[in-house]
N, C-alpha and C. Protein backbone atom coordinates (compact mmCIF):
# COMPACT_ATOMS: atom_id res chain seq x y z
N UNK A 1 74.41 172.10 117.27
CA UNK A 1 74.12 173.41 117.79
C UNK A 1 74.75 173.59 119.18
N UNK A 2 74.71 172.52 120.04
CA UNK A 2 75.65 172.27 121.55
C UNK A 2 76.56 172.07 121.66
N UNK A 3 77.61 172.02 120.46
CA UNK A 3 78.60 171.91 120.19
C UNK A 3 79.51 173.58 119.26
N UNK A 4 78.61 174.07 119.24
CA UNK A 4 79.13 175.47 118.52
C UNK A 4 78.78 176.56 119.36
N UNK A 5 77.71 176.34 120.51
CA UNK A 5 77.49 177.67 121.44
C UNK A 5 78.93 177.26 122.45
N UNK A 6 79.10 175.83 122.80
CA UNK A 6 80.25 175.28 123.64
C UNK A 6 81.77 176.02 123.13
N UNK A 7 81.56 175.75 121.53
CA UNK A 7 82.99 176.32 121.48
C UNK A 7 83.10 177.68 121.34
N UNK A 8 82.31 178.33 121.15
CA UNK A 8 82.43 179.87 121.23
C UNK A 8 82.38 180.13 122.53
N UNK A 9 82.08 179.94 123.75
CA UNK A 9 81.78 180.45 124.90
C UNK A 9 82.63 180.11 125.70
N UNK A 10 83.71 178.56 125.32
CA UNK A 10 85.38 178.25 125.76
C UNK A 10 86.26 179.33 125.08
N UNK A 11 85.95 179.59 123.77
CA UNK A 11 86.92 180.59 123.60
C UNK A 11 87.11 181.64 124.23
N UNK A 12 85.85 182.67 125.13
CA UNK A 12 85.95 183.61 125.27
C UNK A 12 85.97 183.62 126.64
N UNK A 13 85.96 183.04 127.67
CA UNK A 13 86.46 182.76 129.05
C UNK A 13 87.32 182.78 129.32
N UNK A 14 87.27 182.97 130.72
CA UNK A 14 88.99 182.44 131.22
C UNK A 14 88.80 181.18 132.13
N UNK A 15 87.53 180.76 132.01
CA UNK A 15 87.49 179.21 132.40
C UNK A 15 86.77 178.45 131.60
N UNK A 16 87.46 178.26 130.71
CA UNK A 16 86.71 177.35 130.08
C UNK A 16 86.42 176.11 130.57
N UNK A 17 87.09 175.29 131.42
CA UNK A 17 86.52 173.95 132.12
C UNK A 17 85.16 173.88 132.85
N UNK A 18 84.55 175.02 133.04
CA UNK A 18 83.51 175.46 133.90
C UNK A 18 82.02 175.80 133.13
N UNK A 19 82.65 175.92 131.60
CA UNK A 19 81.65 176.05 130.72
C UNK A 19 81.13 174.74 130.32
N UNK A 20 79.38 175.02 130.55
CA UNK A 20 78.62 173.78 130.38
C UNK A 20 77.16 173.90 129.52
N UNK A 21 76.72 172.91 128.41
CA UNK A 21 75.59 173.44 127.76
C UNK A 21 74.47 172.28 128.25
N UNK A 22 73.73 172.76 128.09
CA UNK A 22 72.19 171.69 128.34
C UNK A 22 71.20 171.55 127.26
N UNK A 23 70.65 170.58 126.70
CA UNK A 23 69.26 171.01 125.94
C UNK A 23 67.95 170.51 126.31
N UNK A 24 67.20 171.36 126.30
CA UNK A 24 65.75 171.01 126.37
C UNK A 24 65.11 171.48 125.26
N UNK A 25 63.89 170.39 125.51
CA UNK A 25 62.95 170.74 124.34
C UNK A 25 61.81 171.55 124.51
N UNK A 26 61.34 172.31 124.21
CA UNK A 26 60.05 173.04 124.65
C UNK A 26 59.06 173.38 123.27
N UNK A 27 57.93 172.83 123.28
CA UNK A 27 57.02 173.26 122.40
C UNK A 27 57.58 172.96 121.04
N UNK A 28 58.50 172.21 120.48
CA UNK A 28 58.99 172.08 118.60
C UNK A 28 60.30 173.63 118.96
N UNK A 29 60.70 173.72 119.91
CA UNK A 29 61.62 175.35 119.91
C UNK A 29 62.78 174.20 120.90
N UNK A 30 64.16 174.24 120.52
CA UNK A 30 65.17 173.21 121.15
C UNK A 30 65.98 175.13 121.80
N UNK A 31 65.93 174.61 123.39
CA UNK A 31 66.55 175.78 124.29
C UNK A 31 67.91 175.23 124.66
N UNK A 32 68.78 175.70 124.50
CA UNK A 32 70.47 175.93 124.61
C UNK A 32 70.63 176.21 125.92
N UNK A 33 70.38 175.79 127.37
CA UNK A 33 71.04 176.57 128.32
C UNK A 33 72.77 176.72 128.51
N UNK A 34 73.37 177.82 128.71
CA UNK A 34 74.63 177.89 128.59
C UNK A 34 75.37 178.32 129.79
N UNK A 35 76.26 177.58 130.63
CA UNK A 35 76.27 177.68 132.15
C UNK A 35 77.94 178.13 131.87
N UNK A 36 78.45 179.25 132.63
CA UNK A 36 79.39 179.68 132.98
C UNK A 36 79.88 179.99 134.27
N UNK A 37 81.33 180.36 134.64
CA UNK A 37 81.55 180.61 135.82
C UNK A 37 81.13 182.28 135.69
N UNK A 38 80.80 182.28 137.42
CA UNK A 38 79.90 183.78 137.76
C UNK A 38 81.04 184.57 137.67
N UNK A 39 82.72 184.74 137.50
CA UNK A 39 83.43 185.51 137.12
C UNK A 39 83.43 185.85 135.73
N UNK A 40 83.11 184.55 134.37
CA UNK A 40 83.20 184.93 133.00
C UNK A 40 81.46 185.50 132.66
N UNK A 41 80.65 185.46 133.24
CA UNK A 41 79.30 186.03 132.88
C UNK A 41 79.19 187.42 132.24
N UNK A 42 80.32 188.22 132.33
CA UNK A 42 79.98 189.68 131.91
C UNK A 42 81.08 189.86 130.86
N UNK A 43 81.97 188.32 130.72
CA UNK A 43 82.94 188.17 128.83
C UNK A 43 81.38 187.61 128.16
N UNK A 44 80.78 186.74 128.67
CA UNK A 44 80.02 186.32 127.95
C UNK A 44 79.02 187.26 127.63
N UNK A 45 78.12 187.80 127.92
CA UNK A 45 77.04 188.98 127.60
C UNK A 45 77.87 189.69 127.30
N UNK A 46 78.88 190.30 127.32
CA UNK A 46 79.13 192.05 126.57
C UNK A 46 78.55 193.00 127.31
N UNK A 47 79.58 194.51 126.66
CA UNK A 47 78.80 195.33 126.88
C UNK A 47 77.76 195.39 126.24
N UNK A 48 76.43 195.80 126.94
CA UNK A 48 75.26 196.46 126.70
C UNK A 48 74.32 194.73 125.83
N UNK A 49 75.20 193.67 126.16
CA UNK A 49 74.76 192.70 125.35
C UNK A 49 74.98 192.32 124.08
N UNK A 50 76.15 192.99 123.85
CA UNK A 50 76.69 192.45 122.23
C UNK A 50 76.78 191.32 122.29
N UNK A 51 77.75 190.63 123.23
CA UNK A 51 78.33 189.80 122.93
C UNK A 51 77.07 188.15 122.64
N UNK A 52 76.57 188.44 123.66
CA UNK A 52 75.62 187.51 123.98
C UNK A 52 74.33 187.61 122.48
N UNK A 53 73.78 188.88 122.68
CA UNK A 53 72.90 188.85 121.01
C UNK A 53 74.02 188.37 119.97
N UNK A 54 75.48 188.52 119.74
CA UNK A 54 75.72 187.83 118.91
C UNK A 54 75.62 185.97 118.26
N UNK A 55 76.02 185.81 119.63
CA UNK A 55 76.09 184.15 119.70
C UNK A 55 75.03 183.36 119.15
N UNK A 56 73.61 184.37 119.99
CA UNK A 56 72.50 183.93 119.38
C UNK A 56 72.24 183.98 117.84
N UNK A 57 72.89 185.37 117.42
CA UNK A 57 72.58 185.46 115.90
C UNK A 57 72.91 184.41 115.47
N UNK A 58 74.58 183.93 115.60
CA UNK A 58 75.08 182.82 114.53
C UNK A 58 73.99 181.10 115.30
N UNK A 59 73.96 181.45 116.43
CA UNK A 59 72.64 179.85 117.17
C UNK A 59 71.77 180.31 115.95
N UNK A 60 70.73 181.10 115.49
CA UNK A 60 69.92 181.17 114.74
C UNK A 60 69.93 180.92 113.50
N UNK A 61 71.27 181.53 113.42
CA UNK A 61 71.63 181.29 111.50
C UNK A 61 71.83 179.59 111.30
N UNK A 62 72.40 179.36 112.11
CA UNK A 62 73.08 177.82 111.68
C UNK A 62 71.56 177.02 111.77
N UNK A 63 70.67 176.90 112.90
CA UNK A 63 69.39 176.26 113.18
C UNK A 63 68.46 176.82 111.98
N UNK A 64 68.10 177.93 111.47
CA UNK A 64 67.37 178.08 110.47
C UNK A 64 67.77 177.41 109.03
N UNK A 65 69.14 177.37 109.21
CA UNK A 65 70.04 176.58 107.82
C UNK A 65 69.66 175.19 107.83
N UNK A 66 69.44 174.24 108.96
CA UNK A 66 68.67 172.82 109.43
C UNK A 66 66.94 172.93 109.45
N UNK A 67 66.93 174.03 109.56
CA UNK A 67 65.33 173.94 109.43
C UNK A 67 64.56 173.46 111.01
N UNK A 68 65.46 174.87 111.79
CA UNK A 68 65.03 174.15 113.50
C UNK A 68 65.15 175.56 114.26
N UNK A 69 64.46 175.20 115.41
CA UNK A 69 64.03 176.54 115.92
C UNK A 69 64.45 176.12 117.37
N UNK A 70 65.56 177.30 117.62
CA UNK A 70 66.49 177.27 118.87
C UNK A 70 66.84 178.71 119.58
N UNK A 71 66.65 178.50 120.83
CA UNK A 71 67.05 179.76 121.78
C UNK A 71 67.88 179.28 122.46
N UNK A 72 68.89 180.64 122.84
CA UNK A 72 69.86 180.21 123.69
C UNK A 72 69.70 180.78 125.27
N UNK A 73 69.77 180.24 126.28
CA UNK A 73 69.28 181.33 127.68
C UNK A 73 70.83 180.88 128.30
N UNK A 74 71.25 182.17 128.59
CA UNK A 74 72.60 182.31 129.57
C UNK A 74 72.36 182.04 130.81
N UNK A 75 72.60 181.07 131.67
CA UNK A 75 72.40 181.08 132.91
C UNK A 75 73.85 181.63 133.48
């Protein structure tokens, strides 16, 4: 799952060296933090938040397909 929010979020930067993921566990729910440079923060969210509700969709689809329960938080 830290390996597929990573590569979608290098693709869509213009720094990708700067992109970094974390996981924690909270409560049986595995949290994705996803660290970017403060110039790519507004490729990453989208307008109005497309971009960002998307990522999560496919984080959700793939973790419900394993049978696991994951959020992603953009720092």
């Amino acid at each position: 799952m830290e390996e597929l929010v990573e590569v979608i979020a290098k693709n869509i930067v213009d720094q990708p060296k700067k992109v970094e993921t974390a996981i924690k566990n909270d409560d049986g729910v595995t949290v994705i933090e996803l660290s970017v440079a403060d110039d790519d923060m507004g490729k990453v969210i989208g307008k109005q938040g497309r971009i960002a509700r998307a990522i999560r969709k496919v984080v959700k689809a793939s973790a419900t397909k394993e049978g696991k329960k994951v959020e992603l938080k953009i720092k």
